[in-house]
PDB file of N, CA and C in Angstrom:
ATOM      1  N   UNK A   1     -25.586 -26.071   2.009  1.00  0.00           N
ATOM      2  CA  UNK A   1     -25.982 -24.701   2.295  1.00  0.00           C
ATOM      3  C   UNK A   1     -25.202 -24.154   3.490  1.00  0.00           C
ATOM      4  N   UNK A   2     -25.244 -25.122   4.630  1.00  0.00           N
ATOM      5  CA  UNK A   2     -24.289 -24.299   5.427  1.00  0.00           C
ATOM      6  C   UNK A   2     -22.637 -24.290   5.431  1.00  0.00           C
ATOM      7  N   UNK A   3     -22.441 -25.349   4.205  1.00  0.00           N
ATOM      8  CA  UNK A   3     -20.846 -24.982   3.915  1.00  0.00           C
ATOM      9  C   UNK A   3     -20.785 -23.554   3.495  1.00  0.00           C
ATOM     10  N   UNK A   4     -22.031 -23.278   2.313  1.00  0.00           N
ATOM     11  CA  UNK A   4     -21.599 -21.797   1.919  1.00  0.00           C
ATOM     12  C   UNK A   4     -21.547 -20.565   2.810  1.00  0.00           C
ATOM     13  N   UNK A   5     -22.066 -20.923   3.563  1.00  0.00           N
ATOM     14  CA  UNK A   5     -22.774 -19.230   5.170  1.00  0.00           C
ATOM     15  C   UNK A   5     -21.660 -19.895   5.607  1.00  0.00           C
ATOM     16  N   UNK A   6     -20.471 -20.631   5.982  1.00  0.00           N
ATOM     17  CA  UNK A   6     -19.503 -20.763   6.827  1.00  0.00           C
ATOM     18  C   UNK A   6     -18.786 -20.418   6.074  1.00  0.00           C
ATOM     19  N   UNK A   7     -18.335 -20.199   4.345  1.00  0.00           N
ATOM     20  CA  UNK A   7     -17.260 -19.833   3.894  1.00  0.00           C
ATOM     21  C   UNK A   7     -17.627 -18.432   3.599  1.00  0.00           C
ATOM     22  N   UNK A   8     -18.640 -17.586   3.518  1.00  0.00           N
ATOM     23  CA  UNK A   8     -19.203 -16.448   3.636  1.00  0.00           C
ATOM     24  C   UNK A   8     -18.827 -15.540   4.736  1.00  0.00           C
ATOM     25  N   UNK A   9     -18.950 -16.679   6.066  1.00  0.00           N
ATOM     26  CA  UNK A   9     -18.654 -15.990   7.170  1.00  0.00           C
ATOM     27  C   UNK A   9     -17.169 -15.507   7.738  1.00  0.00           C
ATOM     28  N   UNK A  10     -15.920 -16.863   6.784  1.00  0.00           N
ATOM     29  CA  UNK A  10     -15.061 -16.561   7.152  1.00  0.00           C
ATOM     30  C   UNK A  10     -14.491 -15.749   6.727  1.00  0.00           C
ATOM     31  N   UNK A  11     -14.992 -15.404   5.175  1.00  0.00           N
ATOM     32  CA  UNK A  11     -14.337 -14.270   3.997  1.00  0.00           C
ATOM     33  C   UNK A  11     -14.918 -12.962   4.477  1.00  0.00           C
ATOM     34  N   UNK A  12     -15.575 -12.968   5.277  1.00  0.00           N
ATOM     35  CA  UNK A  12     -16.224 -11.751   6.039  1.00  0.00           C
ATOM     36  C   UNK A  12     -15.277 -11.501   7.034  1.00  0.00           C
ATOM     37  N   UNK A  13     -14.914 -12.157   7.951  1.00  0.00           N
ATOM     38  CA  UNK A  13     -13.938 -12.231   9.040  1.00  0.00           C
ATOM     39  C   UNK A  13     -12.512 -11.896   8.489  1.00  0.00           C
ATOM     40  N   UNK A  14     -12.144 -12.352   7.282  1.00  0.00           N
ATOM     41  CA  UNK A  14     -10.724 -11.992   6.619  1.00  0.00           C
ATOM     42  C   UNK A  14     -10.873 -10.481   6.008  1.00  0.00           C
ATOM     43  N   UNK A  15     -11.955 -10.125   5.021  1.00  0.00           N
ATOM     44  CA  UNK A  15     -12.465  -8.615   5.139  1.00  0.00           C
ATOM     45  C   UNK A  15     -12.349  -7.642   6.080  1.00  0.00           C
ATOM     46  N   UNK A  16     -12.738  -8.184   7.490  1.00  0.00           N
ATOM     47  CA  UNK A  16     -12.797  -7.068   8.641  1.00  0.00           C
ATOM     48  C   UNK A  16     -11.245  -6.907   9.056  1.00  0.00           C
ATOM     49  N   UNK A  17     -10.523  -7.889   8.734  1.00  0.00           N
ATOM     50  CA  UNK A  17      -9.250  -8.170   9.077  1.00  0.00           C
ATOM     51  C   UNK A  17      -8.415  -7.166   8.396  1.00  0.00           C
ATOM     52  N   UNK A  18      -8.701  -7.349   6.829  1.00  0.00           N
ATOM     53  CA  UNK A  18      -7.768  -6.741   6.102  1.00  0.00           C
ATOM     54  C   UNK A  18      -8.195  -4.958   6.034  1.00  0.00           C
ATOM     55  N   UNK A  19      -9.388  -4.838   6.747  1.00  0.00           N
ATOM     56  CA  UNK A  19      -9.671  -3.489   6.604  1.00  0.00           C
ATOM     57  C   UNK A  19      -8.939  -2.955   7.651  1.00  0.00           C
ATOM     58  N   UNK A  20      -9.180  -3.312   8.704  1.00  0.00           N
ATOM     59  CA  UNK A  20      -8.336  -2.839  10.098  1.00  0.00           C
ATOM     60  C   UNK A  20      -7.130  -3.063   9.800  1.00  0.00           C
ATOM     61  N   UNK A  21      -6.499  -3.918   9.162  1.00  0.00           N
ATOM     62  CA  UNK A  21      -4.750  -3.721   8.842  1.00  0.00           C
ATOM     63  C   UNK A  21      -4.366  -2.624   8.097  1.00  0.00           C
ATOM     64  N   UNK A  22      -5.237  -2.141   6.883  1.00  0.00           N
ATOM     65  CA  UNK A  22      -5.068  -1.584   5.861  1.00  0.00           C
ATOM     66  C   UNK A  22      -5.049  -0.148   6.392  1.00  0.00           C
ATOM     67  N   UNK A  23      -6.382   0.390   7.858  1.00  0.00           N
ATOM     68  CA  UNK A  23      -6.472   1.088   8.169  1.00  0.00           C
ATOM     69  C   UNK A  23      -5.053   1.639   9.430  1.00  0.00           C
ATOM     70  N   UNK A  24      -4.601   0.794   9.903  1.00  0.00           N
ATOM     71  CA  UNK A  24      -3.473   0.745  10.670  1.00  0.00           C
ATOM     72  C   UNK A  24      -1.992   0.719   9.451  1.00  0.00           C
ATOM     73  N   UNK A  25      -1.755   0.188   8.963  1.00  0.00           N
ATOM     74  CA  UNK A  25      -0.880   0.009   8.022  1.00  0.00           C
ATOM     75  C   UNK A  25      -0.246   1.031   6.821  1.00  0.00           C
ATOM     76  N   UNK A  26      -2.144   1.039   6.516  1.00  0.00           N
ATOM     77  CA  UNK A  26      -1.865   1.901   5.533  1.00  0.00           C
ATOM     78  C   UNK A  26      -1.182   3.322   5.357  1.00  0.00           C
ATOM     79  N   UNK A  27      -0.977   4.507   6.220  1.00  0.00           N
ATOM     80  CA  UNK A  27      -0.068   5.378   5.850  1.00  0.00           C
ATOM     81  C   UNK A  27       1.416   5.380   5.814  1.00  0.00           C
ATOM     82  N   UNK A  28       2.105   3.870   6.613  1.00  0.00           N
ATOM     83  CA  UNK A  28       3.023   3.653   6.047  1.00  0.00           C
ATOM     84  C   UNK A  28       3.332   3.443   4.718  1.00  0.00           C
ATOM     85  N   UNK A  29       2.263   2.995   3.765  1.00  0.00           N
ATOM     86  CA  UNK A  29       2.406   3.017   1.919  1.00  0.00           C
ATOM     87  C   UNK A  29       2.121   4.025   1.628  1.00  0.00           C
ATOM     88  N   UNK A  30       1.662   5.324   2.510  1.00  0.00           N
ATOM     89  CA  UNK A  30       1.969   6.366   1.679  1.00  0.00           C
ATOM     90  C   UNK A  30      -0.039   6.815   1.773  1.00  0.00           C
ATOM     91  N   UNK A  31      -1.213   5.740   1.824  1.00  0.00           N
ATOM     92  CA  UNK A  31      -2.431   6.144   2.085  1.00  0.00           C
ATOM     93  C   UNK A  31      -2.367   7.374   2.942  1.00  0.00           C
ATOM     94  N   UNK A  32      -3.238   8.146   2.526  1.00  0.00           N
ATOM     95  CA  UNK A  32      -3.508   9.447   3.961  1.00  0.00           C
ATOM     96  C   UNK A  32      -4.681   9.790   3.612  1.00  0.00           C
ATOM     97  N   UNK A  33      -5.744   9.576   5.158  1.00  0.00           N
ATOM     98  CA  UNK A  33      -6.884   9.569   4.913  1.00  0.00           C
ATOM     99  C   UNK A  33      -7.106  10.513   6.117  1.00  0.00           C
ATOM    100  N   UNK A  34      -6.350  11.638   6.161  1.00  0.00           N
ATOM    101  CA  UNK A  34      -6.408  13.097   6.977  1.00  0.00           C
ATOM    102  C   UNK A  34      -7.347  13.767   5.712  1.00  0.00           C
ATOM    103  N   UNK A  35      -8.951  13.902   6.382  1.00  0.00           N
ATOM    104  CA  UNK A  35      -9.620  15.075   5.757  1.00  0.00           C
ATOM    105  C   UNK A  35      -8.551  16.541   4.842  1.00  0.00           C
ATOM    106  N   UNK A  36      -9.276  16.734   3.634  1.00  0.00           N
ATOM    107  CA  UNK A  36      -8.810  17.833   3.405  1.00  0.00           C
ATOM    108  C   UNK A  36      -8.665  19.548   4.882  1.00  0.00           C
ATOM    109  N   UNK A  37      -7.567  20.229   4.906  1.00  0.00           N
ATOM    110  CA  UNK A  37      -7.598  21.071   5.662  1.00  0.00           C
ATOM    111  C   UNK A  37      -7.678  22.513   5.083  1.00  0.00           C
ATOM    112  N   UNK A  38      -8.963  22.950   3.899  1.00  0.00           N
ATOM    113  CA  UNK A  38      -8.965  24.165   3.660  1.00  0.00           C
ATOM    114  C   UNK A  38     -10.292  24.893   3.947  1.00  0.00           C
ATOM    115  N   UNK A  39     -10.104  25.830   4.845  1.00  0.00           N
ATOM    116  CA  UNK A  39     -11.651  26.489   5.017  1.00  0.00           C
ATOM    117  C   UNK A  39     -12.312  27.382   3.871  1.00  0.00           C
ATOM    118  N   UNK A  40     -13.455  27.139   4.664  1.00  0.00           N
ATOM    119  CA  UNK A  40     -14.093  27.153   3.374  1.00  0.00           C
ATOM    120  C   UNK A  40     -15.032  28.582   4.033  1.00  0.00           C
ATOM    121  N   UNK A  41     -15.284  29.588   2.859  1.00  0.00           N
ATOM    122  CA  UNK A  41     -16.577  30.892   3.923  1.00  0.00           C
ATOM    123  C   UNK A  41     -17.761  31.016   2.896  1.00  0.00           C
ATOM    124  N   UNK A  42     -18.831  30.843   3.236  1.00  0.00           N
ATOM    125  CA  UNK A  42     -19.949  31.283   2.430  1.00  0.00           C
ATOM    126  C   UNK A  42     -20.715  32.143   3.219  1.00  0.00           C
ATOM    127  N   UNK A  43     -21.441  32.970   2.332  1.00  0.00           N
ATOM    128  CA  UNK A  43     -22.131  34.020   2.793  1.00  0.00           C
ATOM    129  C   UNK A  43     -23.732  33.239   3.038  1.00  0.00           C
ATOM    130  N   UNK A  44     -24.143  33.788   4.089  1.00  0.00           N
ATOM    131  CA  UNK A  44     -25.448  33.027   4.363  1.00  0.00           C
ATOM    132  C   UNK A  44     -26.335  34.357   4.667  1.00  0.00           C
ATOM    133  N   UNK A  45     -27.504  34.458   3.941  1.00  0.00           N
ATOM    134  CA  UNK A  45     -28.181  35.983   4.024  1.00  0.00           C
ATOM    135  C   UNK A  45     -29.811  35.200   4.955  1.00  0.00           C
ATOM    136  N   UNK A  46     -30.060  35.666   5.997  1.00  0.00           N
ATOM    137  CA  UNK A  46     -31.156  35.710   6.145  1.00  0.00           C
ATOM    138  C   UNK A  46     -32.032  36.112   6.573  1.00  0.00           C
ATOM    139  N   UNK A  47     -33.520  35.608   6.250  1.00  0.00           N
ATOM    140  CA  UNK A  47     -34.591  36.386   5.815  1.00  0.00           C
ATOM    141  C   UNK A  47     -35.360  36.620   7.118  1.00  0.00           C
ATOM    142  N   UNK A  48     -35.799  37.618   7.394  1.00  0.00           N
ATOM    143  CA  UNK A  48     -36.575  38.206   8.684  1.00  0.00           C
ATOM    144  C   UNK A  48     -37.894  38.755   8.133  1.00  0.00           C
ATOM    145  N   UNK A  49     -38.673  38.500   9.218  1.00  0.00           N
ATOM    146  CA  UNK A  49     -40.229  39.189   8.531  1.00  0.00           C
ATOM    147  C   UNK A  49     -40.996  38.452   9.173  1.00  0.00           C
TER     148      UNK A  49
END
């Protein structure tokens, strides 16, 4: 049992790894995770009384 929570833990540790690379890395492949930039207007009516 605790072989498995130690190989759990390390594939967790390689996860956090590859996310932070991917997040650093990644717009050199071309990823772009810049929010869309178009505004947006809605009319908002409100009610008094």
């Amino acid at each position: 049992m605790f072989r498995l929570i130690k190989w759990l833990f390390y594939l967790a540790i390689l996860a956090f790894i590859a996310l932070v690379g991917y997040a650093y890395i990644g717009p050199f492949f071309g990823a772009d995770f810049s929010p869309p930039s178009n505004e947006i207007r809605q009319e908002i009516i409100l009610e008094t009384g």
